[in-house]
N, C-alpha and C. Protein backbone atom coordinates (compact mmCIF):
# COMPACT_ATOMS: atom_id res chain seq x y z
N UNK A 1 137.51 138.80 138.54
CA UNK A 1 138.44 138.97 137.45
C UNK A 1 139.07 137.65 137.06
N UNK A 2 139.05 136.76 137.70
CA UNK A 2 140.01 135.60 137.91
C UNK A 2 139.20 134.71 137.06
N UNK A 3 137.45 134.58 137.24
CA UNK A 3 136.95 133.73 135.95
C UNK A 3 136.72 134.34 134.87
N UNK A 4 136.87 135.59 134.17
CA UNK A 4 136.80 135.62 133.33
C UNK A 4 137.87 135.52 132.56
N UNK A 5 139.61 135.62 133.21
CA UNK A 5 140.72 135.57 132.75
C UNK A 5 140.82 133.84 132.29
N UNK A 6 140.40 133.12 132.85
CA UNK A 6 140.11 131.93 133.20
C UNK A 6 140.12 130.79 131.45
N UNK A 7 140.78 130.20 131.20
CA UNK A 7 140.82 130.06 129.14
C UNK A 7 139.25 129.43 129.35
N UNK A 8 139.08 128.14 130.16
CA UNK A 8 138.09 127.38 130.25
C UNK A 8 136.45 128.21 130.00
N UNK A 9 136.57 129.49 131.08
CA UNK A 9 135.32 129.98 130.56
C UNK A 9 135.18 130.81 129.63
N UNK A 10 136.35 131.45 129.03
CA UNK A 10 136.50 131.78 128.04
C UNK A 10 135.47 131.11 126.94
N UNK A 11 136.16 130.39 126.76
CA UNK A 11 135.54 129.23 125.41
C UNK A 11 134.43 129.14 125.90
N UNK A 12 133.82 128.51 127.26
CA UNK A 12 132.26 128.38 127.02
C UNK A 12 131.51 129.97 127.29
N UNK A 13 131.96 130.72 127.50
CA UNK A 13 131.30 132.47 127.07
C UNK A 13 131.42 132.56 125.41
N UNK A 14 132.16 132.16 124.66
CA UNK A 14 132.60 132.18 123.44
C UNK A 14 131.55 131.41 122.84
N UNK A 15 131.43 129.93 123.20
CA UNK A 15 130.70 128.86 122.29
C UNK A 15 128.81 129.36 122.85
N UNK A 16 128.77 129.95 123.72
CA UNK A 16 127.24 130.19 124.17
C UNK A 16 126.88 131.82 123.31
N UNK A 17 127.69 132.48 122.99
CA UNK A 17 127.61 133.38 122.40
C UNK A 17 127.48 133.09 120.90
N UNK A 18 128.06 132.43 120.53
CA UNK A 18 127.98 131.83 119.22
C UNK A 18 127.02 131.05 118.74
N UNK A 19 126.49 130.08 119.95
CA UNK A 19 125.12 129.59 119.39
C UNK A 19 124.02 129.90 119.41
N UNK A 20 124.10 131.16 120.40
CA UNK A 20 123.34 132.05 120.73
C UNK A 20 122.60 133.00 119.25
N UNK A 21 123.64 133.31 118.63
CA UNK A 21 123.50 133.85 117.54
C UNK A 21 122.99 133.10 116.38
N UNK A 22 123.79 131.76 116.18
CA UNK A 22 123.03 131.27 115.33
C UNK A 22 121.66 130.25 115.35
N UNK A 23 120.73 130.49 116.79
CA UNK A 23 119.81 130.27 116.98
C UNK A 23 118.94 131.83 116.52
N UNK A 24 119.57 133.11 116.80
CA UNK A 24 118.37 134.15 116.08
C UNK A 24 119.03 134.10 114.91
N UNK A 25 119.67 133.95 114.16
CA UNK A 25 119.94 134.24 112.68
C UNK A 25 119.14 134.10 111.82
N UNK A 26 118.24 132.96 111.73
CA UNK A 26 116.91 132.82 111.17
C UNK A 26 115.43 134.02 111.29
N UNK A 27 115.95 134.34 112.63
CA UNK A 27 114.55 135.24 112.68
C UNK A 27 115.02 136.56 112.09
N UNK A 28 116.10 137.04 111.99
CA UNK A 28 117.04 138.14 110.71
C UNK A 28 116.61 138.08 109.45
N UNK A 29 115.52 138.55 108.63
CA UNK A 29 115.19 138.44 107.31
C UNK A 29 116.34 139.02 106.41
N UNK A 30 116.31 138.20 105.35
CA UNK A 30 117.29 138.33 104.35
C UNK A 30 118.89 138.28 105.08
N UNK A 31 119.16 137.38 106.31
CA UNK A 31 120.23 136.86 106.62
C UNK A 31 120.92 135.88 105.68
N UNK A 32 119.88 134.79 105.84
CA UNK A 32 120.24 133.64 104.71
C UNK A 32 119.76 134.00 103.47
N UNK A 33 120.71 133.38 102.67
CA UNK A 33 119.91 133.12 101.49
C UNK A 33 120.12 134.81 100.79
N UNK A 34 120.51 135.65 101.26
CA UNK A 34 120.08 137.13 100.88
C UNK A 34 119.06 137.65 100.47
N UNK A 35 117.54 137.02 100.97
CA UNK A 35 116.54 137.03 100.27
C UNK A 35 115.00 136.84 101.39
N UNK A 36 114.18 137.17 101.02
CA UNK A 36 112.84 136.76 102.36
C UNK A 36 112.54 135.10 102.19
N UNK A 37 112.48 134.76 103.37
CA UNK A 37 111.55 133.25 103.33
C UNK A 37 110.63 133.23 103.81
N UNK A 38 109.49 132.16 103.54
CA UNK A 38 108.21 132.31 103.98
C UNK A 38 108.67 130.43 104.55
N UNK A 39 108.00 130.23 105.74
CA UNK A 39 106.97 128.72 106.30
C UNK A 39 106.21 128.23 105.90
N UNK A 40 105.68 127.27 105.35
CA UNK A 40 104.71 126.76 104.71
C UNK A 40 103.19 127.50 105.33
N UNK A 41 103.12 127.45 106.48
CA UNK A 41 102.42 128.38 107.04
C UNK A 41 102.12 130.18 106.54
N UNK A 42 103.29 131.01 106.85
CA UNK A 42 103.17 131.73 106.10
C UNK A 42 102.88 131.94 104.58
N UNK A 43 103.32 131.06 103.55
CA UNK A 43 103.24 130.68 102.54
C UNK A 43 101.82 130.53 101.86
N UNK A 44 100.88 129.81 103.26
CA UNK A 44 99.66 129.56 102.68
C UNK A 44 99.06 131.09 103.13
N UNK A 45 99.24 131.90 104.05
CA UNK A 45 98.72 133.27 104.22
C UNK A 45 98.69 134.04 103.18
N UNK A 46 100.25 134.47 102.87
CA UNK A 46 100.30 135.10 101.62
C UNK A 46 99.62 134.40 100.11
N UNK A 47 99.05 133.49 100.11
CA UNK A 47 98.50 132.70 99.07
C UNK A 47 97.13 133.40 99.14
N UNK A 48 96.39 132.84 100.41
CA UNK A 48 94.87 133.11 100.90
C UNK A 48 94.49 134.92 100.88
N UNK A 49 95.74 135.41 101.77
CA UNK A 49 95.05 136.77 102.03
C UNK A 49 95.80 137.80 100.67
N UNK A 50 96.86 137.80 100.05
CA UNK A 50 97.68 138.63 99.35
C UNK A 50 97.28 138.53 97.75
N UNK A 51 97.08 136.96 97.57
CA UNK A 51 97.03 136.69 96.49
C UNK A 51 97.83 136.26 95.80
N UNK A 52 99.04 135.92 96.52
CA UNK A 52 100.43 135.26 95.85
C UNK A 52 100.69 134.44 94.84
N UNK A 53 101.39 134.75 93.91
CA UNK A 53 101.58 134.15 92.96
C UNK A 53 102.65 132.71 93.23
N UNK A 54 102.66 131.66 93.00
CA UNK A 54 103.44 130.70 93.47
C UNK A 54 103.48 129.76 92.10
N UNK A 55 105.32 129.74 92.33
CA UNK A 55 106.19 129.80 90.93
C UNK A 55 107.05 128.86 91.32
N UNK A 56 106.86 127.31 90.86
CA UNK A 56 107.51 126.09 91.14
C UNK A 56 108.77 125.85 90.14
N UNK A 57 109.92 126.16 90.52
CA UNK A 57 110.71 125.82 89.15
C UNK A 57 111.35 124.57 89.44
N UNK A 58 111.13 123.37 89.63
CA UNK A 58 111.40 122.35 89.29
C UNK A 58 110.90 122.08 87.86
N UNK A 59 111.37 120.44 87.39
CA UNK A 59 111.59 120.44 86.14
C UNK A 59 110.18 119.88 85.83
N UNK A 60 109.77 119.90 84.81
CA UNK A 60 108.29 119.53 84.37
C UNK A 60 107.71 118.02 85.12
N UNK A 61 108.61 117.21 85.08
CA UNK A 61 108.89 115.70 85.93
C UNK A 61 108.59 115.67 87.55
N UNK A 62 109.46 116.58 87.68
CA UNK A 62 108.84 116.60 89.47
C UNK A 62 107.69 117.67 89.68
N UNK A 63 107.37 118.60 88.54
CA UNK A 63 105.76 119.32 89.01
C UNK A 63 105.31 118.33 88.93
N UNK A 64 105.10 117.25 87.97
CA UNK A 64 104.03 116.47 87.86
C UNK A 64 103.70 115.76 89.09
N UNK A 65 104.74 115.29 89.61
CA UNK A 65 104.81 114.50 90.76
C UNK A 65 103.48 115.07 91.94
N UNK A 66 103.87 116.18 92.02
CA UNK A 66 102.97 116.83 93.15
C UNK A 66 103.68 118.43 93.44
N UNK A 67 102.60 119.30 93.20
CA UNK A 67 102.52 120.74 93.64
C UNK A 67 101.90 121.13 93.90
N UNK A 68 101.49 123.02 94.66
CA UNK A 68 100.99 123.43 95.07
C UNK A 68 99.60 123.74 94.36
N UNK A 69 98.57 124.07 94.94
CA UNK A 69 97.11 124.58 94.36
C UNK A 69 97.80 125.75 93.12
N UNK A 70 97.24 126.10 92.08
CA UNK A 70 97.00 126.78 91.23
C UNK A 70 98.94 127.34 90.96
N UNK A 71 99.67 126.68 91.03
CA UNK A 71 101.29 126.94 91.07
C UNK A 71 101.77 126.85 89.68
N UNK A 72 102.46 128.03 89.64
CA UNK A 72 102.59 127.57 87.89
C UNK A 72 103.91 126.96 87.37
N UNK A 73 104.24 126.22 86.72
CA UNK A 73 105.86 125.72 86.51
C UNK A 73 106.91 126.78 85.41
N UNK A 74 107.83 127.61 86.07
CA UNK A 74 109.17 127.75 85.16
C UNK A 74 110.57 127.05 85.54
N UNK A 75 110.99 126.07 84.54
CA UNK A 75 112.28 126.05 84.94
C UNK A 75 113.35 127.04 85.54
N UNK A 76 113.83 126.72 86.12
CA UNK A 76 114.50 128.09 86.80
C UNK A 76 115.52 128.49 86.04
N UNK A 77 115.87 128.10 84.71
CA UNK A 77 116.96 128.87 83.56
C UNK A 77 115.84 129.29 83.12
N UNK A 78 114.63 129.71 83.11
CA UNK A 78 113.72 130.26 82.35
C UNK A 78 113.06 131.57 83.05
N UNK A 79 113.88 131.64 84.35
CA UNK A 79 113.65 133.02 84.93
C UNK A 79 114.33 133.85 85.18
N UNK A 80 114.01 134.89 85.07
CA UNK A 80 112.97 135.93 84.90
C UNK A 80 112.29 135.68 83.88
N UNK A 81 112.79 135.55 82.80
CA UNK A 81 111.83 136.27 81.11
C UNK A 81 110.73 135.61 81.04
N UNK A 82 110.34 134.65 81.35
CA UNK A 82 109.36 133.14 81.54
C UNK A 82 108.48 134.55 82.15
N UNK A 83 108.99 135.28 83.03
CA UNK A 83 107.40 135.78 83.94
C UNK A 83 106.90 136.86 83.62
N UNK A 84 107.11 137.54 82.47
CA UNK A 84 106.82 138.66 82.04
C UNK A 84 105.57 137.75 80.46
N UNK A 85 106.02 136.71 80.58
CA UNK A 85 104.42 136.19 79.65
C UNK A 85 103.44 136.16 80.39
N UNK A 86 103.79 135.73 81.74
CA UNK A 86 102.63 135.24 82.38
C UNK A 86 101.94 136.44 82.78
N UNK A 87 102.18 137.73 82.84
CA UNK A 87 101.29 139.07 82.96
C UNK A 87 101.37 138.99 84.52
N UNK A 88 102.12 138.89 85.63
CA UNK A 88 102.01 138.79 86.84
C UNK A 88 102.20 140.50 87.50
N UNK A 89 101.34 140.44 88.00
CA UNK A 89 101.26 142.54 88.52
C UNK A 89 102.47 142.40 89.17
N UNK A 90 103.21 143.50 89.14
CA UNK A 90 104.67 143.59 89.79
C UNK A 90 104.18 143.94 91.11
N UNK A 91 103.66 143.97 91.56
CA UNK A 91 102.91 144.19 93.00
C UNK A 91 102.19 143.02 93.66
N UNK A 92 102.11 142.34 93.12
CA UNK A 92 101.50 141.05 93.99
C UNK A 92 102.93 140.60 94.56
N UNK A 93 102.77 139.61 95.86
CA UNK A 93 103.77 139.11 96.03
C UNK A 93 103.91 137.61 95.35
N UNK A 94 105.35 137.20 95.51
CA UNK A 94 105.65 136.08 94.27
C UNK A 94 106.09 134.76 95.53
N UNK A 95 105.84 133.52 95.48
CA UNK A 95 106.71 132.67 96.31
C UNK A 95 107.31 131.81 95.30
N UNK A 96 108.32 131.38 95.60
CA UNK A 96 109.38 130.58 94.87
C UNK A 96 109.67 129.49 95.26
N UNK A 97 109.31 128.07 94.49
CA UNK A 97 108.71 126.84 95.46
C UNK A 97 110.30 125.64 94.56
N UNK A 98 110.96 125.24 95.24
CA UNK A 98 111.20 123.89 94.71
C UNK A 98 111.26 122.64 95.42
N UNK A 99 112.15 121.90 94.94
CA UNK A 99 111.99 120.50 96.23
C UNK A 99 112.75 120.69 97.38
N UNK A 100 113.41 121.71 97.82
CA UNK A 100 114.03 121.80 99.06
C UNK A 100 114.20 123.11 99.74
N UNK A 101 114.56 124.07 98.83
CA UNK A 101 114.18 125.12 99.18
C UNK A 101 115.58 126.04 98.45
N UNK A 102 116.18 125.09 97.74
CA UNK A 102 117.67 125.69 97.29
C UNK A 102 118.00 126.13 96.24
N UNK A 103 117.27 125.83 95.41
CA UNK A 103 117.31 126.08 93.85
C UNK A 103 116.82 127.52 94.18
N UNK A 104 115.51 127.73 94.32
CA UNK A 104 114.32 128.71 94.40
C UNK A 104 115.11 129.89 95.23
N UNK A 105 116.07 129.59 96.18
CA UNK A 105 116.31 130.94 97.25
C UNK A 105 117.70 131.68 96.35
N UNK A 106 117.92 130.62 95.40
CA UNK A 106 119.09 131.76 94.35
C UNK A 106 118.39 132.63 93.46
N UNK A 107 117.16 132.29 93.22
CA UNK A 107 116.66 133.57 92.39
C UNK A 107 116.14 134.83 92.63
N UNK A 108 115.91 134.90 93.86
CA UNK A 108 115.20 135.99 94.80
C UNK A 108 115.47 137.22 93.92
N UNK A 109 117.09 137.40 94.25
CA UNK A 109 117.33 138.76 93.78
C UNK A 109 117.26 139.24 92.02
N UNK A 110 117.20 137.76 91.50
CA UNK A 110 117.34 138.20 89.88
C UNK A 110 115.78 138.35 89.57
N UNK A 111 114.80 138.16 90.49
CA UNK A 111 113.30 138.39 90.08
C UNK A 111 113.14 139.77 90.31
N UNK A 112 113.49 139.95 91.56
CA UNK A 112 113.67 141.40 92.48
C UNK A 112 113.96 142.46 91.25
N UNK A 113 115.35 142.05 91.08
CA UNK A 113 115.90 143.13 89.82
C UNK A 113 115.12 143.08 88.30
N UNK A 114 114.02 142.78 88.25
CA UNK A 114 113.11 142.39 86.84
C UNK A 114 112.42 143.53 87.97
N UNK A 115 111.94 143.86 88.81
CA UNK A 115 110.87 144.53 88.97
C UNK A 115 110.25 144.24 90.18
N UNK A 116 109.57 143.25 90.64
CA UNK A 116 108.85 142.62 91.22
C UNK A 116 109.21 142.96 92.76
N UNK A 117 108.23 143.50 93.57
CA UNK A 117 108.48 143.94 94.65
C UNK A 117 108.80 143.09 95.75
N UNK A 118 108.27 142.19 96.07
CA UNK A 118 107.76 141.33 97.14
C UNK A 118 107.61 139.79 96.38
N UNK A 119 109.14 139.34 96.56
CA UNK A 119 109.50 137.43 96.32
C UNK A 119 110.09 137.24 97.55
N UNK A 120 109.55 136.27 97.74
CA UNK A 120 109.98 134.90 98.78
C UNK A 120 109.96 133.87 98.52
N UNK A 121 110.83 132.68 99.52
CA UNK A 121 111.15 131.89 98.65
C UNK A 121 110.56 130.65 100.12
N UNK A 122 109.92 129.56 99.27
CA UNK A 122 109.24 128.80 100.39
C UNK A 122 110.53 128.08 100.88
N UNK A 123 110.51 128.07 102.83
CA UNK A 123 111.60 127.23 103.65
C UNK A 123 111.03 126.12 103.21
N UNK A 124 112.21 125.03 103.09
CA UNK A 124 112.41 123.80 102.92
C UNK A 124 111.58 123.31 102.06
N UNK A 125 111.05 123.86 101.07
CA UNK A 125 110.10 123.43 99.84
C UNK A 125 109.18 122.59 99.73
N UNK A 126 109.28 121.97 98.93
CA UNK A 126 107.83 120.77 98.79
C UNK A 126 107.63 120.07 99.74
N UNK A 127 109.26 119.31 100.18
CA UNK A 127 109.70 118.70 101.08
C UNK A 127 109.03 119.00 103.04
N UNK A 128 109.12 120.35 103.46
CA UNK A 128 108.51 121.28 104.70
C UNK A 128 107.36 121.32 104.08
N UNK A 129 106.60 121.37 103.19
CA UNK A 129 105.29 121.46 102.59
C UNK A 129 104.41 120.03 103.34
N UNK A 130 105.29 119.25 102.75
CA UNK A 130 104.95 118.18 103.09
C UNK A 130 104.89 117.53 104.36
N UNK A 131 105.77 118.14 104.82
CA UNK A 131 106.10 117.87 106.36
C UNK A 131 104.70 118.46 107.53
N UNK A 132 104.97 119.99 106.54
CA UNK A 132 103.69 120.52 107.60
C UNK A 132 102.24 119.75 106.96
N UNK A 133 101.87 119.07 106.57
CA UNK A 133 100.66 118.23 106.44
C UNK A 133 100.22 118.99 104.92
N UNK A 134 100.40 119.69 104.53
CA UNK A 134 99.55 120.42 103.47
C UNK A 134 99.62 120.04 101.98
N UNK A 135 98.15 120.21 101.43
CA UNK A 135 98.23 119.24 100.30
C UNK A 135 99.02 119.72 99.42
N UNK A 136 99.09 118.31 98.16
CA UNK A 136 99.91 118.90 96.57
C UNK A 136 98.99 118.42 95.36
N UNK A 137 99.23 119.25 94.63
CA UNK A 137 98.23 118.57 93.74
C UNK A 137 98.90 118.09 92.12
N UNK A 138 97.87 116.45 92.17
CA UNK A 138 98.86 115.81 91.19
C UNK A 138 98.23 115.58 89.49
């Protein structure tokens, strides 16, 4: 009774509990962000096996720079309505690509609410793209 009354272990039962948590918080979908994320890894799965549609909204300047295989560019004030030209089946899944991963994870839910079943938004963007070795095309 005496160590747990104890302030000292208090705090470190407190601070191990706490980091405890925010080491699984990530593996909690739709924790962050209020929305799904994909790994560049996963990212290329859902590309290969699903058929994913992958939707870069950076500005015309940095697509050019370097993006994903077959990725199409909307500014991100141009979404939703931008994706209802492009004829995209509301059933495919959608990934949401920018240069970091921050722009792209605010739109999740305003694509969501257009319809679209299954958006995610790529972790750490071009940037983790890049990191994990995988090409861009310029």
């Amino acid at each position: 009774m005496e160590f747990i009354l104890n302030t000292n272990n208090l705090i470190l039962l407190s601070m191990m509990i706490v980091s405890g948590g925010m080491l699984l918080a990530p593996l909690v979908p739709g924790l962050i962000h209020g929305g799904s994320s994909v790994n560049p890894t996963a990212a290329t799965l859902l590309i290969n096996r699903s058929k994913a549609v992958v939707i870069d909204v950076r500005t015309a300047e940095e697509f050019a720079k370097g993006h994903l295989a077959r990725s199409r560019n909307i500014v991100i004030n141009q979404l939703p309505s931008d994706l209802e030209t492009l004829k995209i089946a509301k059933n495919l899944p959608i990934i949401l690509v920018c240069d970091s991963g921050t722009r792209s994870s605010s739109m999740i839910q305003k694509i969501k609410g257009a319809g679209y079943a299954e958006v995610f938004n790529l972790e750490g963007g071009i940037k983790a793209w890049n990191l994990a070795g995988l090409p861009l095309v310029k």
